[in-house]
PDB file of N, CA and C in Angstrom:
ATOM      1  N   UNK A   1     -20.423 -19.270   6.690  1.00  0.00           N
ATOM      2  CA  UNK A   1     -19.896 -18.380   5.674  1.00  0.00           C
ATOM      3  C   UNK A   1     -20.886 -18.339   4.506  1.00  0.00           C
ATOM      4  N   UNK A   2     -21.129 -17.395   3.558  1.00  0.00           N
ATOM      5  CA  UNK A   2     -21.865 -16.982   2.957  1.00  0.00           C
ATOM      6  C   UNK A   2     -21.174 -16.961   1.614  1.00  0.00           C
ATOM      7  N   UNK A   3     -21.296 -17.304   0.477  1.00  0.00           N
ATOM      8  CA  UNK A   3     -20.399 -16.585  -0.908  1.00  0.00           C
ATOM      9  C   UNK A   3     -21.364 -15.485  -1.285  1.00  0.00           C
ATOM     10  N   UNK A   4     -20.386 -13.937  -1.344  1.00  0.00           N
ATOM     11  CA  UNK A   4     -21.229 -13.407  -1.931  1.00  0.00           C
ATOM     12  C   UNK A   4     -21.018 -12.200  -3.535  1.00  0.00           C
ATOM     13  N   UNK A   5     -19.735 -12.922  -3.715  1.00  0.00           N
ATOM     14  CA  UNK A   5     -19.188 -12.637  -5.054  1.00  0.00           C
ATOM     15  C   UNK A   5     -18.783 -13.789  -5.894  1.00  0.00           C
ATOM     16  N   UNK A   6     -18.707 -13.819  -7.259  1.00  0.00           N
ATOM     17  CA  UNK A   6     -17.825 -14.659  -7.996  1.00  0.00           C
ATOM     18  C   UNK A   6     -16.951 -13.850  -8.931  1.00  0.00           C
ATOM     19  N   UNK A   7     -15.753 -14.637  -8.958  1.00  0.00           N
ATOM     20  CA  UNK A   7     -14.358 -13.638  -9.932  1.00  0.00           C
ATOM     21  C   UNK A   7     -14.339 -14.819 -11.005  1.00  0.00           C
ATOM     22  N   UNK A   8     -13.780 -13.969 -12.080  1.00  0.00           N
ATOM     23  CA  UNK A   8     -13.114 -15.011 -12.994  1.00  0.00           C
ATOM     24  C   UNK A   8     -11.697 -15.680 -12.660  1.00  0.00           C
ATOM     25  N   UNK A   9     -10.885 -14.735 -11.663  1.00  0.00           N
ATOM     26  CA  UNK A   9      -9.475 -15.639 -11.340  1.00  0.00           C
ATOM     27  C   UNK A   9      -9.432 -15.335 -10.079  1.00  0.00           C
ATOM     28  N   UNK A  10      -8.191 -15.705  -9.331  1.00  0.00           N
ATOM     29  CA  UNK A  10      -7.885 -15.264  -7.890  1.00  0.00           C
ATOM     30  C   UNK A  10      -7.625 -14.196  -7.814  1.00  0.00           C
ATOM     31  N   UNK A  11      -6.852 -13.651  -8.748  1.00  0.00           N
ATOM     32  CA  UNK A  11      -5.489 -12.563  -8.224  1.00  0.00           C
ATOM     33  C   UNK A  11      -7.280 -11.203  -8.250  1.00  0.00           C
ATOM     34  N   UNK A  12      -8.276 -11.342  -8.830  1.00  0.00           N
ATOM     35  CA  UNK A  12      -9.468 -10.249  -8.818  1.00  0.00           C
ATOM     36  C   UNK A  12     -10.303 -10.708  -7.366  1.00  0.00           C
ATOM     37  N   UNK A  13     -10.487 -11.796  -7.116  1.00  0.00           N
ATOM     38  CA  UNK A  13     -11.084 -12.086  -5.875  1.00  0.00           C
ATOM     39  C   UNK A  13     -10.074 -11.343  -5.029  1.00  0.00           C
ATOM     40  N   UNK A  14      -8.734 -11.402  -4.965  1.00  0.00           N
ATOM     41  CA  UNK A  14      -7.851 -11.159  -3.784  1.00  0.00           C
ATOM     42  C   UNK A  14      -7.824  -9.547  -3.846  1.00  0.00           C
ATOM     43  N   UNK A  15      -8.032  -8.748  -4.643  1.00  0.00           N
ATOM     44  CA  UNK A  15      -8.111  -7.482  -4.511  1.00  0.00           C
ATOM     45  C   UNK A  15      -9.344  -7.245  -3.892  1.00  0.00           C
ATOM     46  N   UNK A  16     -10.709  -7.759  -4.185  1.00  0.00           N
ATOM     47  CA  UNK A  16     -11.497  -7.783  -3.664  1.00  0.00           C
ATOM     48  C   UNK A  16     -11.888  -7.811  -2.019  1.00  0.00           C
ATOM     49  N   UNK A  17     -10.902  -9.002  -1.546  1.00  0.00           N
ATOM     50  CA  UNK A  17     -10.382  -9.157  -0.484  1.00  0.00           C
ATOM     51  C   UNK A  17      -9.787  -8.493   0.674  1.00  0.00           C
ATOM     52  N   UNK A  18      -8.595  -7.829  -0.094  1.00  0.00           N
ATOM     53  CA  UNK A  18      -8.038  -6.801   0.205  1.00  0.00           C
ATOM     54  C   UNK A  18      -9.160  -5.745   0.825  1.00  0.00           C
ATOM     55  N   UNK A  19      -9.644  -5.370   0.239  1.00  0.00           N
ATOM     56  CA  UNK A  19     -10.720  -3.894   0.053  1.00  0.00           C
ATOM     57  C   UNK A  19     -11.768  -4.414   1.326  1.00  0.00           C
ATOM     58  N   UNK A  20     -12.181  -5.515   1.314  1.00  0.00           N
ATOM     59  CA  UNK A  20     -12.802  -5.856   2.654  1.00  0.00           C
ATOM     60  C   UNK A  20     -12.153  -5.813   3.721  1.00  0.00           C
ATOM     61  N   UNK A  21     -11.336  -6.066   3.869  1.00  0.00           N
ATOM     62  CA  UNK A  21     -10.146  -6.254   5.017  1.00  0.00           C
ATOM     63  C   UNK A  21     -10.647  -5.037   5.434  1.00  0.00           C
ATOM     64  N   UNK A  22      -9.401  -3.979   4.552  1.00  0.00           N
ATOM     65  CA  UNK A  22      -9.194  -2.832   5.019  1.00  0.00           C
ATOM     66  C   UNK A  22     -11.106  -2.366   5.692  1.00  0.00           C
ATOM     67  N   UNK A  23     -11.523  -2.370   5.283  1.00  0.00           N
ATOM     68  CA  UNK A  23     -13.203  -2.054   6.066  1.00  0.00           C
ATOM     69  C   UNK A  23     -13.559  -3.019   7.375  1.00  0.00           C
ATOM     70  N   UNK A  24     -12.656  -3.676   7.754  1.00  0.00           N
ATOM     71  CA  UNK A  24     -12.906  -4.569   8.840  1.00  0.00           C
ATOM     72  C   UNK A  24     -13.657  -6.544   8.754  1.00  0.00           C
ATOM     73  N   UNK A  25     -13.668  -6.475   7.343  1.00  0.00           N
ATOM     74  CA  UNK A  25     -14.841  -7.423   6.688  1.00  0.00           C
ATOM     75  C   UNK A  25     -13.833  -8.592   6.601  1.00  0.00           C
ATOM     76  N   UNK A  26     -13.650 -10.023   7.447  1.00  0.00           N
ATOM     77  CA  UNK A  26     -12.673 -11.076   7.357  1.00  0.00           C
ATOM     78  C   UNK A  26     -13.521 -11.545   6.130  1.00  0.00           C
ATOM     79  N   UNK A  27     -12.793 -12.669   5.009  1.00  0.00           N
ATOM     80  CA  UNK A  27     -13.566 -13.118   3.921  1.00  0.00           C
ATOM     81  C   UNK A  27     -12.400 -14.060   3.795  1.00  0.00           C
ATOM     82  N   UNK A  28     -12.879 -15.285   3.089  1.00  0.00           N
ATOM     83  CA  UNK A  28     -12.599 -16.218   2.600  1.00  0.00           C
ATOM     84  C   UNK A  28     -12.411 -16.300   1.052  1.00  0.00           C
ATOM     85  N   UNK A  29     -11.316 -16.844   0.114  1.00  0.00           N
ATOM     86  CA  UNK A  29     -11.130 -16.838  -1.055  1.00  0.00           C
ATOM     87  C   UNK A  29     -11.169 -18.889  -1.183  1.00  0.00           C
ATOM     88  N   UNK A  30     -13.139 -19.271  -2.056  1.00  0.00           N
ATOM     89  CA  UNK A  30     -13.044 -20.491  -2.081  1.00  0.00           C
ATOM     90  C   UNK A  30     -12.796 -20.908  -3.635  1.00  0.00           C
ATOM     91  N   UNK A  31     -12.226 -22.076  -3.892  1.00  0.00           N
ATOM     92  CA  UNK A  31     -12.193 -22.248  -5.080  1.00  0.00           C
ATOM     93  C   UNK A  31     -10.446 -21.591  -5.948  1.00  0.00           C
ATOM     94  N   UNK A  32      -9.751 -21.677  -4.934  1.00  0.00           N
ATOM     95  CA  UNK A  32      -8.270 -21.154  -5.542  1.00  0.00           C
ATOM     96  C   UNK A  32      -7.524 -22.131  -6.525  1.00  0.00           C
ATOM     97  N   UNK A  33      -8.078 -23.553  -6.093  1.00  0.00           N
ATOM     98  CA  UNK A  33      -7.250 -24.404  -6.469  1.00  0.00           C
ATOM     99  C   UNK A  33      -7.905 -24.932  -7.982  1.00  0.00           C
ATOM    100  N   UNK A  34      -8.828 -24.492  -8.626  1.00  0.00           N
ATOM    101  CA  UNK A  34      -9.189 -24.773  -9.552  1.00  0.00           C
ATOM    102  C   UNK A  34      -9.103 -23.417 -10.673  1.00  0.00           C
ATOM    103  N   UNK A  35      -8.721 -22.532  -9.990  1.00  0.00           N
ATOM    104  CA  UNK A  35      -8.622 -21.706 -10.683  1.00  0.00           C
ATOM    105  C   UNK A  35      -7.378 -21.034 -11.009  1.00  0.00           C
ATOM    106  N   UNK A  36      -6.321 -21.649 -10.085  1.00  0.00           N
ATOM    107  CA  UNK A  36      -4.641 -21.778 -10.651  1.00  0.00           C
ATOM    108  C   UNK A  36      -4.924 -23.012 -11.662  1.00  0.00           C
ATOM    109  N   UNK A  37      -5.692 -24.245 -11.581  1.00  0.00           N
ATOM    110  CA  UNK A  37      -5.317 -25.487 -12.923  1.00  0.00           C
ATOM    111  C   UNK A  37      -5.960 -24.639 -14.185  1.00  0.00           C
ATOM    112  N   UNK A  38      -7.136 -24.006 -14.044  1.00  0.00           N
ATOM    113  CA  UNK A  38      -7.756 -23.462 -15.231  1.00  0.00           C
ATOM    114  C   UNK A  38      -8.095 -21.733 -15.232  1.00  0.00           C
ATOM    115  N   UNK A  39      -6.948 -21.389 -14.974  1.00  0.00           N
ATOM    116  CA  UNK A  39      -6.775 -19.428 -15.706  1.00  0.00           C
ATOM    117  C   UNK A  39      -7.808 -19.586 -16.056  1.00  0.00           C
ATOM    118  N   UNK A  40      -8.273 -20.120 -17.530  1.00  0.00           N
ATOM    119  CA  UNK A  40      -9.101 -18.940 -18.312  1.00  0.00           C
ATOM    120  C   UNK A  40     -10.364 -19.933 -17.671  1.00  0.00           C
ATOM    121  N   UNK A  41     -11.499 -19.064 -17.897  1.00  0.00           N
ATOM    122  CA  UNK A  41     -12.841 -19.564 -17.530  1.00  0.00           C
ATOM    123  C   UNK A  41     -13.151 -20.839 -18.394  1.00  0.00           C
ATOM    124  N   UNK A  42     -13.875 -21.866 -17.995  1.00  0.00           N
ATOM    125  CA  UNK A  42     -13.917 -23.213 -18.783  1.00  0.00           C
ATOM    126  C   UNK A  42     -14.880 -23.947 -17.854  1.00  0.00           C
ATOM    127  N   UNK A  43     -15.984 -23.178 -18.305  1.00  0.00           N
ATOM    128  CA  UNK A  43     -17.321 -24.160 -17.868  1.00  0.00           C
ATOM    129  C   UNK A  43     -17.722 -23.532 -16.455  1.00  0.00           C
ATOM    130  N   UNK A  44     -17.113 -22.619 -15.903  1.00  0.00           N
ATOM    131  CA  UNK A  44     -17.460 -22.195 -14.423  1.00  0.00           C
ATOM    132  C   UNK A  44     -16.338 -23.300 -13.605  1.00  0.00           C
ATOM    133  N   UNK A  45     -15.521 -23.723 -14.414  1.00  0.00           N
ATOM    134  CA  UNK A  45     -14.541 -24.359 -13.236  1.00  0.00           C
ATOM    135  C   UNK A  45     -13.602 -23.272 -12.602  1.00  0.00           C
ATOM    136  N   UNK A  46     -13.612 -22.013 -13.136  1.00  0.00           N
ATOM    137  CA  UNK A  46     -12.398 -21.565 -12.681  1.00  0.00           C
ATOM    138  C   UNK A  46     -13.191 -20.092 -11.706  1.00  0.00           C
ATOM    139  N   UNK A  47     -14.033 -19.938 -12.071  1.00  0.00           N
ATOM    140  CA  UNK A  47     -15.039 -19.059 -10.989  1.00  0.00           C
ATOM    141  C   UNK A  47     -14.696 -19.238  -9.433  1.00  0.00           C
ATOM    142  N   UNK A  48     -14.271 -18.035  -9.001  1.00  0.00           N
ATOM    143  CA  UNK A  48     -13.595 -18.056  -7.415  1.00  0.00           C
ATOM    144  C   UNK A  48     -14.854 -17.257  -6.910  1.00  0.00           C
ATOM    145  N   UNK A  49     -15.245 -17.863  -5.442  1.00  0.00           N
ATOM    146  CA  UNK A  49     -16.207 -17.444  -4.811  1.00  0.00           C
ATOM    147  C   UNK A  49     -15.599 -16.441  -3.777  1.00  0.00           C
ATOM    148  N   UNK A  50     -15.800 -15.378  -2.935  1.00  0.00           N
ATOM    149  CA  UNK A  50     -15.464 -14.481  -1.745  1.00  0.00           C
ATOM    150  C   UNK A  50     -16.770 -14.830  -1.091  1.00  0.00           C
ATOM    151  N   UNK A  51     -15.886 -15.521   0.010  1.00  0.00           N
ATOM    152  CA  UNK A  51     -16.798 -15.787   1.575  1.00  0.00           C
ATOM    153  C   UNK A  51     -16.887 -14.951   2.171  1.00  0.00           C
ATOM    154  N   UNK A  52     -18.035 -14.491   3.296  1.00  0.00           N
ATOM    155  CA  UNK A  52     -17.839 -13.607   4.625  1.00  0.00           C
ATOM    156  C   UNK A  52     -18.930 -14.381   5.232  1.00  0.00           C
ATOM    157  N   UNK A  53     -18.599 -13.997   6.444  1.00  0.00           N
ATOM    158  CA  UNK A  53     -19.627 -14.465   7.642  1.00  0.00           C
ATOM    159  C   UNK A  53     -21.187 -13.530   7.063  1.00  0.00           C
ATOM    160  N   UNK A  54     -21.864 -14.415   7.735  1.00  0.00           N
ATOM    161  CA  UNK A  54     -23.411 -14.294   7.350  1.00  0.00           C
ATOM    162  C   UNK A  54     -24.047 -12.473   7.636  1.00  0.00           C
ATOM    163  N   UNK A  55     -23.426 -12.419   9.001  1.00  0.00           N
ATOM    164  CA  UNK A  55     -23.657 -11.025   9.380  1.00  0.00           C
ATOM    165  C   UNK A  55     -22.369  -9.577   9.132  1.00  0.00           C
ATOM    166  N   UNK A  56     -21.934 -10.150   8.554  1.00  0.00           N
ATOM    167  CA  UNK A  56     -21.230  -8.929   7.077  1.00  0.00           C
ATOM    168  C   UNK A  56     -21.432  -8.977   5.861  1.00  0.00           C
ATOM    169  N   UNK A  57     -22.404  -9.997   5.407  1.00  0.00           N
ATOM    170  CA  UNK A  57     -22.884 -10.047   3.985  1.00  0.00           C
ATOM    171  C   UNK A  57     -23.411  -8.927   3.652  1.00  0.00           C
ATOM    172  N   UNK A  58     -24.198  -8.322   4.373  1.00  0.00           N
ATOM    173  CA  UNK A  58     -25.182  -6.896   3.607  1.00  0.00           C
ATOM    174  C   UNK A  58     -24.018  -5.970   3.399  1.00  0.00           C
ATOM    175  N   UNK A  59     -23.026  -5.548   4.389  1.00  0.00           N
ATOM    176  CA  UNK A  59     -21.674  -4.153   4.490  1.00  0.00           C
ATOM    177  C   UNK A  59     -21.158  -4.629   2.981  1.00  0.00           C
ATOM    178  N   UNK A  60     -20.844  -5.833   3.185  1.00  0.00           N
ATOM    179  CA  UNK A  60     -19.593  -6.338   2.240  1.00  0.00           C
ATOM    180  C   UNK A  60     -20.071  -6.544   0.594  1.00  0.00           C
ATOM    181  N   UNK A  61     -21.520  -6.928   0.387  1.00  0.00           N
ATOM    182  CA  UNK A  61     -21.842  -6.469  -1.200  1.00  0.00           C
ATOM    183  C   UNK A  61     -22.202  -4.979  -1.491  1.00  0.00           C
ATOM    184  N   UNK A  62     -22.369  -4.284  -0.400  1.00  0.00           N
ATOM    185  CA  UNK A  62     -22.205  -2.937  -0.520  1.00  0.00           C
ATOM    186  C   UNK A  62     -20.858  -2.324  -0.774  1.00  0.00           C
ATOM    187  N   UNK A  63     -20.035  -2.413  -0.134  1.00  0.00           N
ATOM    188  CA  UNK A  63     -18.739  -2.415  -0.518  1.00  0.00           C
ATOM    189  C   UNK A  63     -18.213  -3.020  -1.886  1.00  0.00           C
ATOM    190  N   UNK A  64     -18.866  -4.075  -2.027  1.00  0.00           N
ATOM    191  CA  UNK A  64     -18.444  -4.272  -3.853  1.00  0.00           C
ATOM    192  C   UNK A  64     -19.040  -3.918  -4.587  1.00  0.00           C
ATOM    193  N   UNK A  65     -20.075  -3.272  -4.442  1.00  0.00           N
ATOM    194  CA  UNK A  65     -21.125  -2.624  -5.799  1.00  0.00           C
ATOM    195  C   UNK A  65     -20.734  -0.991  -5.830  1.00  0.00           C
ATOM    196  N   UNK A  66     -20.641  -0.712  -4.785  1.00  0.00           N
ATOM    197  CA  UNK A  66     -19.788   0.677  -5.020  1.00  0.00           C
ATOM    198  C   UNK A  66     -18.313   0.387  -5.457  1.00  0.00           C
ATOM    199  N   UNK A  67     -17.309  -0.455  -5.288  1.00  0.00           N
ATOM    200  CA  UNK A  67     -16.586  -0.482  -6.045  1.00  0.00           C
ATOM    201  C   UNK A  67     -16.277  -1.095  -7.057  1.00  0.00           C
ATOM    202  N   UNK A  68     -17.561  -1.682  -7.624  1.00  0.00           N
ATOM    203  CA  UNK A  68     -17.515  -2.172  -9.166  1.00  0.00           C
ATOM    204  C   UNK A  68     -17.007  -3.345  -9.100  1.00  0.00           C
ATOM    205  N   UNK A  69     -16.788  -4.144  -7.851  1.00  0.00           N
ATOM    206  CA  UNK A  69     -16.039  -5.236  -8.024  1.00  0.00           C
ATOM    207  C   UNK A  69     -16.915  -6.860  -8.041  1.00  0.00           C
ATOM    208  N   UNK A  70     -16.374  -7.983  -8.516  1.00  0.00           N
ATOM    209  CA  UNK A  70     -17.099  -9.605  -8.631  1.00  0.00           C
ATOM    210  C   UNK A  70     -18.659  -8.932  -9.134  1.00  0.00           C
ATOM    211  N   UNK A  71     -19.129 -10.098  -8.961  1.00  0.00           N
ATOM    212  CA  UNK A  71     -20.371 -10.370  -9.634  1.00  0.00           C
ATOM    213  C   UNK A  71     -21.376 -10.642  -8.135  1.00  0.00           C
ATOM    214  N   UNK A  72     -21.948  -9.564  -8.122  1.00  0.00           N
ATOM    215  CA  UNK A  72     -22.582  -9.630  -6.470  1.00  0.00           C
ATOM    216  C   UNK A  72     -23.745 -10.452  -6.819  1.00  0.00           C
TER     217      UNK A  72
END
């Protein structure tokens, strides 16, 4: 698996998520559990990563830069 976004919370990774799906793109949401203890950003502890397999990385930051989404 590859990270190839970072969010400031979950509930923006999981839309993110969403939007891959629907394009066929399985992804991983890492880093949930630190980012339900710390909402607001605090040092990069609360930074949620979106996984995909190695060979949907190129589709899938394409898919988020056209839709404006994480930090590719």
């Amino acid at each position: 698996m590859k990270s190839i976004a970072t969010f400031p919370d979950s509930i923006s990774a999981s839309i993110a998520q969403g939007m891959l799906e629907a394009n066929g793109i399985h992804s991983v949401i890492d880093n949930q559990a630190m980012g339900a203890l710390y909402p607001t950003p605090l040092s990069g502890l609360s930074d949620v990563n979106l996984m995909v397999n190695e060979k949907d990385a190129s589709r899938a930051i394409e898919l988020l830069k056209e839709a404006g989404d994480g930090n590719c």
